[in-house]
N, C-alpha and C. Protein backbone atom coordinates (compact mmCIF):
# COMPACT_ATOMS: atom_id res chain seq x y z
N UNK A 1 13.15 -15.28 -113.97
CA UNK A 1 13.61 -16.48 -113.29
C UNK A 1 13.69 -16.17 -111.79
N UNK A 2 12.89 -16.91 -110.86
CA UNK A 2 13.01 -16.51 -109.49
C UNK A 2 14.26 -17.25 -108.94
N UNK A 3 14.32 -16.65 -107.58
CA UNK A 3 15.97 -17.51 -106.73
C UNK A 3 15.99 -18.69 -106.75
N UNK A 4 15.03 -19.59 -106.70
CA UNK A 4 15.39 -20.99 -106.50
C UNK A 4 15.63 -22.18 -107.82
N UNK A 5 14.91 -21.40 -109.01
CA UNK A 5 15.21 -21.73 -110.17
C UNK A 5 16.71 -21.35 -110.53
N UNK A 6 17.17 -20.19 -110.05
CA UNK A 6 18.61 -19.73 -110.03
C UNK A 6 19.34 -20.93 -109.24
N UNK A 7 19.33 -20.97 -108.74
CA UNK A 7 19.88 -21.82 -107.14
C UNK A 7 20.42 -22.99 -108.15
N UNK A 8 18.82 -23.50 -108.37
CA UNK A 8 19.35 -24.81 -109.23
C UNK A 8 20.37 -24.90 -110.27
N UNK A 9 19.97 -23.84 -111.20
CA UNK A 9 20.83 -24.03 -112.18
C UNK A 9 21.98 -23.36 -112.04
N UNK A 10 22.01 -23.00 -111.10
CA UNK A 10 24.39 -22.68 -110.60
C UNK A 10 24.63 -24.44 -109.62
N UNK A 11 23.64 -24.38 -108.83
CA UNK A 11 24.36 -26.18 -108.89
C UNK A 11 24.16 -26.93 -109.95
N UNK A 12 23.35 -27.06 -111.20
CA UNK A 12 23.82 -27.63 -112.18
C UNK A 12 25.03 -27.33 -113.04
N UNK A 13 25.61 -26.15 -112.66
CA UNK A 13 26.80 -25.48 -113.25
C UNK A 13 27.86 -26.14 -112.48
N UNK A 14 27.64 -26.18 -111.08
CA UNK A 14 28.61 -26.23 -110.55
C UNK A 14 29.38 -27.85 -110.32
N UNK A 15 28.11 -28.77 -110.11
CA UNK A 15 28.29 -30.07 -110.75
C UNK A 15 28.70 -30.31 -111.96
N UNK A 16 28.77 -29.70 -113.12
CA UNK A 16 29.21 -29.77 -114.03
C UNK A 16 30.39 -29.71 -114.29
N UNK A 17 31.09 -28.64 -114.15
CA UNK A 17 32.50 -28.45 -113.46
C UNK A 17 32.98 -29.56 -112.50
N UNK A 18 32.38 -29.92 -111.51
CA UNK A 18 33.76 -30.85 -111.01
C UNK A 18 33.08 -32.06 -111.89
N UNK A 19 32.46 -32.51 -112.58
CA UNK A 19 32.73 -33.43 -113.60
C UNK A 19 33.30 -33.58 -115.10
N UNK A 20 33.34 -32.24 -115.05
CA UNK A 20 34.19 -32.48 -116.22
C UNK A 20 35.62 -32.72 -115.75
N UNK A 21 36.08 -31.19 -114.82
CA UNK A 21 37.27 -31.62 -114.08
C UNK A 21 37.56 -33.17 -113.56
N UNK A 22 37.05 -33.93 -113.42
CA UNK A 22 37.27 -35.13 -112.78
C UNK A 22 37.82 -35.71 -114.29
N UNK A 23 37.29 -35.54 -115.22
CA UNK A 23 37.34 -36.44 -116.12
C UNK A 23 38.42 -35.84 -117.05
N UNK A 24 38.41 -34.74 -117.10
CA UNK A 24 40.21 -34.09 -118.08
C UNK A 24 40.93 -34.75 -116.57
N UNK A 25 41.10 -34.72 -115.63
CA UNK A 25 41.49 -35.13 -114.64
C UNK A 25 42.06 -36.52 -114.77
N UNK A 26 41.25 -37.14 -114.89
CA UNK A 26 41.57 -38.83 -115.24
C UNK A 26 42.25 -39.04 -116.94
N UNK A 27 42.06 -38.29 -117.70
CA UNK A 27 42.44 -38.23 -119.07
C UNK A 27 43.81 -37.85 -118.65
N UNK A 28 44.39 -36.73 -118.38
CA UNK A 28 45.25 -36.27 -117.87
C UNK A 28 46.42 -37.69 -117.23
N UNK A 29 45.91 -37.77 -116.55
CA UNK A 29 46.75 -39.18 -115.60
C UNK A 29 46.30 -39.93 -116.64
N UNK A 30 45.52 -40.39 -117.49
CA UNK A 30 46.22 -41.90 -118.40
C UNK A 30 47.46 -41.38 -119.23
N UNK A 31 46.96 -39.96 -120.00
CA UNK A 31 48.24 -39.79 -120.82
C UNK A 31 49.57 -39.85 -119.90
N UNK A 32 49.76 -39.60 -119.04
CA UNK A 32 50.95 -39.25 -117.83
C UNK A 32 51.52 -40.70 -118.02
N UNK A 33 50.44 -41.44 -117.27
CA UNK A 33 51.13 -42.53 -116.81
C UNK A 33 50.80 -44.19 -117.97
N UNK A 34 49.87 -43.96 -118.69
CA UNK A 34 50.17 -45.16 -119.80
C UNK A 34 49.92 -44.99 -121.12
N UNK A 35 50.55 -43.59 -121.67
CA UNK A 35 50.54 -43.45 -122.93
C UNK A 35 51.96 -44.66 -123.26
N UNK A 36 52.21 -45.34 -124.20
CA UNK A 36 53.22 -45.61 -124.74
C UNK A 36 53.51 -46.57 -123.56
N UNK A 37 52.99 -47.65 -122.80
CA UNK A 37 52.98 -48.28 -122.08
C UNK A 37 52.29 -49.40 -122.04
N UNK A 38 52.53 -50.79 -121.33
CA UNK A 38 51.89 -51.86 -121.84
C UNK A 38 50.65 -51.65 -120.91
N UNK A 39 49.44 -52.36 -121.35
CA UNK A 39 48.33 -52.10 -120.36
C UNK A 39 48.64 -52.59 -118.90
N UNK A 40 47.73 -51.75 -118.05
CA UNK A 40 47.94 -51.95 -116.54
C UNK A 40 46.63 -52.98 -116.28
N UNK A 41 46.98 -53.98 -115.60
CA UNK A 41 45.62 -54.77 -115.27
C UNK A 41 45.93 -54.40 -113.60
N UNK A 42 44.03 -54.34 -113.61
CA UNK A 42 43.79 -53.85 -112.11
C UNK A 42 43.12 -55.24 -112.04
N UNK A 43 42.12 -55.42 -112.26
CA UNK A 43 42.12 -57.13 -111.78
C UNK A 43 42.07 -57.96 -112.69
N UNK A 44 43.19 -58.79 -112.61
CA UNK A 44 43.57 -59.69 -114.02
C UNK A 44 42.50 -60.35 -114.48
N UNK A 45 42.36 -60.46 -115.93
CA UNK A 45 41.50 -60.89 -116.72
C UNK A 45 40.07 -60.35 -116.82
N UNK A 46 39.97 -59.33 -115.91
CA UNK A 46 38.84 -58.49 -116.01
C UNK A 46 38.74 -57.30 -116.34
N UNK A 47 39.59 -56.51 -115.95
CA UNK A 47 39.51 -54.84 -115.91
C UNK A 47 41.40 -54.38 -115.88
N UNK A 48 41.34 -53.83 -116.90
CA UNK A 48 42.31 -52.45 -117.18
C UNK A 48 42.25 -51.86 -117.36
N UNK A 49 43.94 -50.76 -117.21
CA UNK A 49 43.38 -49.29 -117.59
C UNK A 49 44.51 -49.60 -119.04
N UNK A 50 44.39 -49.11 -120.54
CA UNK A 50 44.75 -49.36 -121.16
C UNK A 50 44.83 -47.94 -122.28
N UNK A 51 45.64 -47.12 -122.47
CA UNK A 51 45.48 -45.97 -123.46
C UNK A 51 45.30 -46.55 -124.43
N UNK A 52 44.28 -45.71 -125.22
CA UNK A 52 43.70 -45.23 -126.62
C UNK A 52 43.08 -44.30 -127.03
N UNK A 53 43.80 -43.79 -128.11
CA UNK A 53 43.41 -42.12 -128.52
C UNK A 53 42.48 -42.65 -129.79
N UNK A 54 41.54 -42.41 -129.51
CA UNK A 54 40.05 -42.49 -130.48
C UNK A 54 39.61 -41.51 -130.81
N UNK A 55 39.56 -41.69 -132.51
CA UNK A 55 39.51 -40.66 -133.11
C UNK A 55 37.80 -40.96 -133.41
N UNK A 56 37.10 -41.78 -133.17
CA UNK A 56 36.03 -42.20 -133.68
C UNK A 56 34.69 -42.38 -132.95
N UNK A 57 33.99 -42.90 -132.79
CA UNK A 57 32.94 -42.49 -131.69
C UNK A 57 32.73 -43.86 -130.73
N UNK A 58 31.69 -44.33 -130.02
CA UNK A 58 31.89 -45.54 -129.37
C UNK A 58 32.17 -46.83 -130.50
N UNK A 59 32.78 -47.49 -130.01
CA UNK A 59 33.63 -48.77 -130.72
C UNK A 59 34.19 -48.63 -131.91
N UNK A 60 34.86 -47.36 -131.96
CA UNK A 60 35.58 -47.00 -133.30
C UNK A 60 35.14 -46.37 -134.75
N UNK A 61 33.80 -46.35 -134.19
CA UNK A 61 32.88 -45.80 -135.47
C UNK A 61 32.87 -44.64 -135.71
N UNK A 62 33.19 -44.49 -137.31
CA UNK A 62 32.83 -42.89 -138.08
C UNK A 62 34.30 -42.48 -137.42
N UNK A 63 35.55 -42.87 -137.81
CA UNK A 63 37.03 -42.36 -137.84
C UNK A 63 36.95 -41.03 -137.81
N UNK A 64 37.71 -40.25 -137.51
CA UNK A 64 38.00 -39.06 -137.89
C UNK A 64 36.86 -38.18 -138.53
N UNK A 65 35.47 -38.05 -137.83
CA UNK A 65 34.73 -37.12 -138.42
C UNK A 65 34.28 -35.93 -136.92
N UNK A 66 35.74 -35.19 -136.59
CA UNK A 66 35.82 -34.21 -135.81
C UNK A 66 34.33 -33.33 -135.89
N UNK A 67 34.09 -32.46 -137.30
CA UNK A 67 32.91 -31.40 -136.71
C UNK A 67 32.21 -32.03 -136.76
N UNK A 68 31.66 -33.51 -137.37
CA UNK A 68 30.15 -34.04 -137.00
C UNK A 68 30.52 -34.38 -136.04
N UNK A 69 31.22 -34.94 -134.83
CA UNK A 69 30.81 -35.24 -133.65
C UNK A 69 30.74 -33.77 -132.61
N UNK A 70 31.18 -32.54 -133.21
CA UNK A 70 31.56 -31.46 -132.29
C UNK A 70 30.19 -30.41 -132.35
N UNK A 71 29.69 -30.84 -133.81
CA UNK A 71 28.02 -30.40 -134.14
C UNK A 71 27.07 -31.18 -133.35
N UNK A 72 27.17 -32.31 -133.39
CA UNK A 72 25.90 -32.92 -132.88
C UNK A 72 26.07 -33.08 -131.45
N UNK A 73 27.45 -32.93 -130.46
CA UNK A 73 27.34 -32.48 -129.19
C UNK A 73 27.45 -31.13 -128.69
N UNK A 74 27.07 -30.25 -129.59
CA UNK A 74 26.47 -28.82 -129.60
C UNK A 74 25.20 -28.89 -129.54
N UNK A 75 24.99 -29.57 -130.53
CA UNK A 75 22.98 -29.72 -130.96
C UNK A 75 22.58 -30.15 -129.11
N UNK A 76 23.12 -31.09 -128.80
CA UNK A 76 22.61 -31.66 -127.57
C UNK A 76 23.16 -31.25 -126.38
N UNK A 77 24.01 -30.41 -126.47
CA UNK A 77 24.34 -29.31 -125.14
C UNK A 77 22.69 -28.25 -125.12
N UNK A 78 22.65 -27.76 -126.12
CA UNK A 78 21.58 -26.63 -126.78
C UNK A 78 20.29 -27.40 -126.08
N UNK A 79 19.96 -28.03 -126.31
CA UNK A 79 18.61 -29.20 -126.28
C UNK A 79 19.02 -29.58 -124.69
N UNK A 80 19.65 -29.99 -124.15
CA UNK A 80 19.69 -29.80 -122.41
C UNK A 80 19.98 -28.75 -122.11
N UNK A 81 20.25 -27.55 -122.52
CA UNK A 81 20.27 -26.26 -121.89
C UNK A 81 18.83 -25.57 -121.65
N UNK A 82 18.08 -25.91 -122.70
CA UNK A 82 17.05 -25.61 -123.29
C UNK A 82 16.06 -26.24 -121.86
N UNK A 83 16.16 -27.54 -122.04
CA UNK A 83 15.35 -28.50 -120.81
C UNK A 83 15.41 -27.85 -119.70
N UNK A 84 16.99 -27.82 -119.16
CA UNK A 84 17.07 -27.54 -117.86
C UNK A 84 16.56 -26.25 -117.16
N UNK A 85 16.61 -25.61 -118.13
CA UNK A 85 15.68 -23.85 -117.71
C UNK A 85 14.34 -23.79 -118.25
N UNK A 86 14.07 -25.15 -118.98
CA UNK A 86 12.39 -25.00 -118.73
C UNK A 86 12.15 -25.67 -117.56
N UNK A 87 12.71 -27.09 -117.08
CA UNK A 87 11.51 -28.15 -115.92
C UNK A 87 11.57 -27.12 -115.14
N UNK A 88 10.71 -27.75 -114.47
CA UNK A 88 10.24 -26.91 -112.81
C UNK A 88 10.65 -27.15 -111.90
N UNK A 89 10.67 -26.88 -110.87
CA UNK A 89 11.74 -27.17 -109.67
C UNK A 89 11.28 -27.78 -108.96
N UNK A 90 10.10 -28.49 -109.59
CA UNK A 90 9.19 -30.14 -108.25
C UNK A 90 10.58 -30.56 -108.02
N UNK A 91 10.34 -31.05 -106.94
CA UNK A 91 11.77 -32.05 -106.32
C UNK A 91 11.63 -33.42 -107.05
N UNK A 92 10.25 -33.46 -108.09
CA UNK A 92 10.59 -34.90 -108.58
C UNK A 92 11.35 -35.20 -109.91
N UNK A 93 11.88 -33.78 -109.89
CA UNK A 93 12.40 -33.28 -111.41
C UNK A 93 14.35 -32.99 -110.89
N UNK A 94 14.33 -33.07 -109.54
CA UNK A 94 15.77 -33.49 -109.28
C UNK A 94 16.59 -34.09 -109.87
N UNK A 95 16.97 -35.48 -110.04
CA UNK A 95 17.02 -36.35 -110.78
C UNK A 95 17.24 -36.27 -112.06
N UNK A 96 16.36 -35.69 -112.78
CA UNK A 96 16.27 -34.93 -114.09
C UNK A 96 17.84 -33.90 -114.94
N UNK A 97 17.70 -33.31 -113.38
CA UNK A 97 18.97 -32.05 -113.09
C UNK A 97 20.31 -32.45 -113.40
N UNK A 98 20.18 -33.81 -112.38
CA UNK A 98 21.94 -34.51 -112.28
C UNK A 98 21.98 -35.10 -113.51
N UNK A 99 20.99 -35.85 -114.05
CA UNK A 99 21.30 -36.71 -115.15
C UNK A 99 21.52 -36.13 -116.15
N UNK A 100 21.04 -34.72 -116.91
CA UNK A 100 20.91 -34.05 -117.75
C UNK A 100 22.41 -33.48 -117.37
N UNK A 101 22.59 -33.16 -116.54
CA UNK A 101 24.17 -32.47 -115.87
C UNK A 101 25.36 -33.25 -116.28
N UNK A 102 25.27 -34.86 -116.23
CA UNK A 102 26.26 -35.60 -116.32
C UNK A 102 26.16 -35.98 -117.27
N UNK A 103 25.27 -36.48 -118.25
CA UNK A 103 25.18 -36.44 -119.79
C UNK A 103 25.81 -34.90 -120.29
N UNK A 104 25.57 -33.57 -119.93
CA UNK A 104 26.35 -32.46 -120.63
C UNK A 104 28.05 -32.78 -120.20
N UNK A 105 28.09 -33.33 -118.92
CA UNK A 105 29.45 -32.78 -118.47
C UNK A 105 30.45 -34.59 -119.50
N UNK A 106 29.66 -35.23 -119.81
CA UNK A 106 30.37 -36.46 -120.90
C UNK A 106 30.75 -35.66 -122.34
N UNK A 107 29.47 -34.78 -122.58
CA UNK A 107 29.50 -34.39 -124.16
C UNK A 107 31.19 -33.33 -123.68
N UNK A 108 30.79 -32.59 -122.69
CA UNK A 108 31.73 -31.62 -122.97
C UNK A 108 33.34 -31.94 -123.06
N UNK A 109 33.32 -33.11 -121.97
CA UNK A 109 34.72 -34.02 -121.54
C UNK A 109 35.33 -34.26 -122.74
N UNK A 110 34.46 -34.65 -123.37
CA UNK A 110 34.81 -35.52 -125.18
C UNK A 110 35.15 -34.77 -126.12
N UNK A 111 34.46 -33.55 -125.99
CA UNK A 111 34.52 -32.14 -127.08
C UNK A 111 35.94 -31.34 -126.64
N UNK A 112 36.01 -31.41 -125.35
CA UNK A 112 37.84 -30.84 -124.67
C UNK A 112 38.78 -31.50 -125.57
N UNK A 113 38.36 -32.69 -125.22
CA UNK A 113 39.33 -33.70 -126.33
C UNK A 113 39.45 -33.31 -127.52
N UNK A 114 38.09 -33.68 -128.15
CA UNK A 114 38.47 -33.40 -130.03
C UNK A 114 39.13 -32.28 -130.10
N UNK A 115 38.63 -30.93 -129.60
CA UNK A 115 38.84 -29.78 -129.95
C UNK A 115 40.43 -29.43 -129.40
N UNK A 116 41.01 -29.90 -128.48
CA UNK A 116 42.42 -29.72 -127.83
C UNK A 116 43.42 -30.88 -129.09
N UNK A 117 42.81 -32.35 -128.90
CA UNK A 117 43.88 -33.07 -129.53
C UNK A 117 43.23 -33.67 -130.71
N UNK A 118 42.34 -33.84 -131.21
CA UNK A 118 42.10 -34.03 -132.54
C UNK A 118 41.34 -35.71 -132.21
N UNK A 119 41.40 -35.74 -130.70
CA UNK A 119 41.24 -37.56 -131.05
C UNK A 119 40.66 -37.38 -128.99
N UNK A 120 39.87 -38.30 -128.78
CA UNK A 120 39.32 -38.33 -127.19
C UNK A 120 40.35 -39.60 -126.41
N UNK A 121 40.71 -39.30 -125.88
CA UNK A 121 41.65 -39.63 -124.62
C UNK A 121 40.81 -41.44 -124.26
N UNK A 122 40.81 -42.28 -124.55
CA UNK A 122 39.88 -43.72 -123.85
C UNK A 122 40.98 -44.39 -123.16
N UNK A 123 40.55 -45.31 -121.45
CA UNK A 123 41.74 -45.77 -120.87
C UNK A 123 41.35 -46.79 -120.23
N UNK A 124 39.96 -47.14 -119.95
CA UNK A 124 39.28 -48.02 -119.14
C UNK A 124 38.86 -49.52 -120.08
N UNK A 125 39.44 -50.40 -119.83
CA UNK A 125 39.35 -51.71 -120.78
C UNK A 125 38.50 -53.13 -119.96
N UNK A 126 37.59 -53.40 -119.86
CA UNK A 126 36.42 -54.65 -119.64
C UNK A 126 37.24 -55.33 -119.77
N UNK A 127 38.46 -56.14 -119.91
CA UNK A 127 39.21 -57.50 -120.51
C UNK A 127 37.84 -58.52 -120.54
N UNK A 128 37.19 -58.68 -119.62
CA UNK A 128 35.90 -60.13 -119.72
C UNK A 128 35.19 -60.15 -120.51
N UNK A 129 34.97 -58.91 -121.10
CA UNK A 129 33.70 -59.32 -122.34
C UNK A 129 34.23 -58.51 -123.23
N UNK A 130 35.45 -58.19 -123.44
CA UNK A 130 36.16 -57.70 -124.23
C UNK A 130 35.58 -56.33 -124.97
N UNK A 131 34.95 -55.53 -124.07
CA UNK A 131 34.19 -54.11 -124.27
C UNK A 131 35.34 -53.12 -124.54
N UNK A 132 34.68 -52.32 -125.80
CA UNK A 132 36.03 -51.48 -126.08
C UNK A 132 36.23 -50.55 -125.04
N UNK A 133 37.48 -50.10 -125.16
CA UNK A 133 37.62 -48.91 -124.22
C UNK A 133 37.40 -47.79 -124.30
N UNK A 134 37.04 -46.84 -123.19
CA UNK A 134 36.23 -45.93 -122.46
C UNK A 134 36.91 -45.38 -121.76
N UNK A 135 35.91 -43.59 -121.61
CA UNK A 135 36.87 -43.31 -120.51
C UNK A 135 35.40 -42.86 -119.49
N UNK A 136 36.06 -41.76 -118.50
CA UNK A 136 34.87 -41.29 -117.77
C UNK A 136 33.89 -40.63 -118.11
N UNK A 137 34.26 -40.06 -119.24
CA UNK A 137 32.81 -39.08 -119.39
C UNK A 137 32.04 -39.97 -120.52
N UNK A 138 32.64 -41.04 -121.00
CA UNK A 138 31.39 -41.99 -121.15
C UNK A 138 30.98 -42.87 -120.46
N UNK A 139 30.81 -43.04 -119.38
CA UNK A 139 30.26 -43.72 -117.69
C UNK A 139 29.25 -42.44 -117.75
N UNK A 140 29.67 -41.22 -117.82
CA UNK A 140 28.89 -40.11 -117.61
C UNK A 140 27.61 -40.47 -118.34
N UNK A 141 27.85 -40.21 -119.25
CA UNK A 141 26.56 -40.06 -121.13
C UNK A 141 25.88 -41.91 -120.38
N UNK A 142 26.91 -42.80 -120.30
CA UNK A 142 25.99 -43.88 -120.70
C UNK A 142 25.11 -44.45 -119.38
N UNK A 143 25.82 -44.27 -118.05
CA UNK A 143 25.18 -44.22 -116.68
C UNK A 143 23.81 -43.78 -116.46
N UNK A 144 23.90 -41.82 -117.12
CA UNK A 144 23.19 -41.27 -117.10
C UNK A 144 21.76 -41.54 -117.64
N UNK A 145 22.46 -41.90 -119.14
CA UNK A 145 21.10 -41.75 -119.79
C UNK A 145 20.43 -43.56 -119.88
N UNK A 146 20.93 -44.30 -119.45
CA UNK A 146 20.39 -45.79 -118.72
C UNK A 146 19.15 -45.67 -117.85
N UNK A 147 19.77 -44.66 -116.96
CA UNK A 147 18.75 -44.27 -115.61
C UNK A 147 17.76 -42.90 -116.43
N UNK A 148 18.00 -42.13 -117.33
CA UNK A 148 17.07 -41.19 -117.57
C UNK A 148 16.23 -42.06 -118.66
N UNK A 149 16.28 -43.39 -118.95
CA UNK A 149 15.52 -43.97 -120.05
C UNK A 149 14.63 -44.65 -118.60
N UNK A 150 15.35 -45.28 -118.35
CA UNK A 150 14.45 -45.92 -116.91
C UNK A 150 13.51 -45.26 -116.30
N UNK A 151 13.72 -43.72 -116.15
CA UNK A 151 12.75 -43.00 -115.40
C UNK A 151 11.58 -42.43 -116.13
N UNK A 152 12.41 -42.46 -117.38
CA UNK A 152 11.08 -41.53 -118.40
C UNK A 152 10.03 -42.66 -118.68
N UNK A 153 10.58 -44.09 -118.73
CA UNK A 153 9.60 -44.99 -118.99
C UNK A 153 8.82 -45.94 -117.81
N UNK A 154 9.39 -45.51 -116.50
CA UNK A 154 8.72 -46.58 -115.10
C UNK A 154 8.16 -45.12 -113.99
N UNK A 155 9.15 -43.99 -114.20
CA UNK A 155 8.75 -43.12 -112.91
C UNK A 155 7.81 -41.64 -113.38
N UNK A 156 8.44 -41.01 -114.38
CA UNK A 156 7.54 -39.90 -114.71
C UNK A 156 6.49 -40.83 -115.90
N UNK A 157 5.33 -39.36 -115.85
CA UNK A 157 3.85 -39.87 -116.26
C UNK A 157 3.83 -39.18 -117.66
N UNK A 158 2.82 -39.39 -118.46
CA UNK A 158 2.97 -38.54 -119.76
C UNK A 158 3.06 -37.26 -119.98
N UNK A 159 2.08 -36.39 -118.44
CA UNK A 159 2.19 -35.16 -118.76
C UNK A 159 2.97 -34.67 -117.87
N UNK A 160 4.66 -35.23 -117.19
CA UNK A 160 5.20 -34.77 -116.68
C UNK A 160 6.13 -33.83 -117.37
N UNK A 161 5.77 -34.05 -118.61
CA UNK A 161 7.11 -33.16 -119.51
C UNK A 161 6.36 -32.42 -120.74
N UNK A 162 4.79 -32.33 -119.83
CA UNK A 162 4.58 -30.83 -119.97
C UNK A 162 5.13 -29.57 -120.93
N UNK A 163 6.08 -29.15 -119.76
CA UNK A 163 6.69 -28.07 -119.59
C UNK A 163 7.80 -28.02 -120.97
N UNK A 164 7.76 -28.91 -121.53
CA UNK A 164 8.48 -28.84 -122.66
C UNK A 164 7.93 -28.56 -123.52
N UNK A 165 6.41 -28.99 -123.89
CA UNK A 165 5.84 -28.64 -125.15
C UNK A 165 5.26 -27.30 -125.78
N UNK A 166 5.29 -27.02 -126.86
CA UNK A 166 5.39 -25.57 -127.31
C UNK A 166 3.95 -24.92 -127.06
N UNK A 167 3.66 -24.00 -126.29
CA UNK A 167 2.68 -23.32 -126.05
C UNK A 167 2.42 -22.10 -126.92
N UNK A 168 1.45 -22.50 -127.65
CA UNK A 168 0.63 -22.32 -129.18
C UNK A 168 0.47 -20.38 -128.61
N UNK A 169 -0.14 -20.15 -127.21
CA UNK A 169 -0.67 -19.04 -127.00
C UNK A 169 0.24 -18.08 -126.47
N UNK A 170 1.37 -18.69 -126.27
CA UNK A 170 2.66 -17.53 -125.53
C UNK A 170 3.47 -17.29 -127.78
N UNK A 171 3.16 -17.90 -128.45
CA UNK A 171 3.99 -17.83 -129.39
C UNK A 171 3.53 -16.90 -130.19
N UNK A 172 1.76 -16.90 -130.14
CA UNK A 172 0.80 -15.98 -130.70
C UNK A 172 1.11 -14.49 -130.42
N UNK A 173 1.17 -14.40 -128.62
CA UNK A 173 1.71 -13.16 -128.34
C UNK A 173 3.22 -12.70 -128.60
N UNK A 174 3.89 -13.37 -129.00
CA UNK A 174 5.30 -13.22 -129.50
C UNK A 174 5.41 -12.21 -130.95
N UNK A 175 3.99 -13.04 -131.56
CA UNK A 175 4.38 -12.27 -132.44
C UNK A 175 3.62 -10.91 -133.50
């Protein structure tokens, strides 16, 4: 691995970290301030912050199934770890970096949770279209991967991802 492939991936480390921190951060302050409290409206009839300890995945689904959600955001830590030390360091693969970064730093936010309290911390409430509640590190996962569906299908080309596919002649010499 040369320096600048290094480079990258300690700022993908290091972005990672203050996003997760941001987000036990904000988990942190809902339990503080509206566990056991009536919801806070920040602008009436639109948006609150509202505690709920969700034991289940987005909109309540699959209750209480701790190691399948703690397996399959392993599987997909593994599978962007994997990515991020294969792309190449074109600057058009930037992009790539953060999004893959902030999709890990959602899985991990969520996995702090299960694995600390048995249930993920949600505090952010839509009141207008009555969207369940959320916290930050799913803004993370769902922000992210909005814009990494957008790019894989309008900005990169077919053989931009390359670099992912299994090369038949490095596997030969492997073995």
């Amino acid at each position: 691995m040369n320096k600048q492939k290094a480079k990258l991936l300690i700022m993908d480390i290091f972005l990672l970290i203050i996003l997760v921190a941001l987000d036990q951060f904000t988990k942190y302050t809902a339990v503080l301030k509206l566990k056991n409290q009536a919801a806070f409206s920040i602008i009436d009839d639109v948006l609150e912050f509202n505690y709920l300890e969700n034991r289940g995945a987005a909109f309540g689904m699959l209750q209480n199934q701790k190691i399948f959600f703690l397996f399959v955001a392993f599987i997909f830590l593994m599978v962007i770890i994997y990515v991020l030390i294969r792309v190449p360091q074109d600057k058009k693969y930037f992009s790539l970096h953060v999004l893959l970064t902030m999709i890990s730093a959602g899985a991990i936010g969520n996995m702090i949770d299960r694995i600390r309290l048995d249930y993920v911390v949600d505090f952010i409430y839509i009141v207008l279209i009555n969207f369940p509640i959320f916290n930050v590190a799913d803004m993370y996962v769902t922000f992210a991967t909005v814009i990494l569906v957008f790019q894989v299908l309008f900005v990169y080309k077919d053989n931009d991802f390359n670099f992912l596919s299994f090369n038949q002649k490095k596997f030969r010499e492997l073995k």
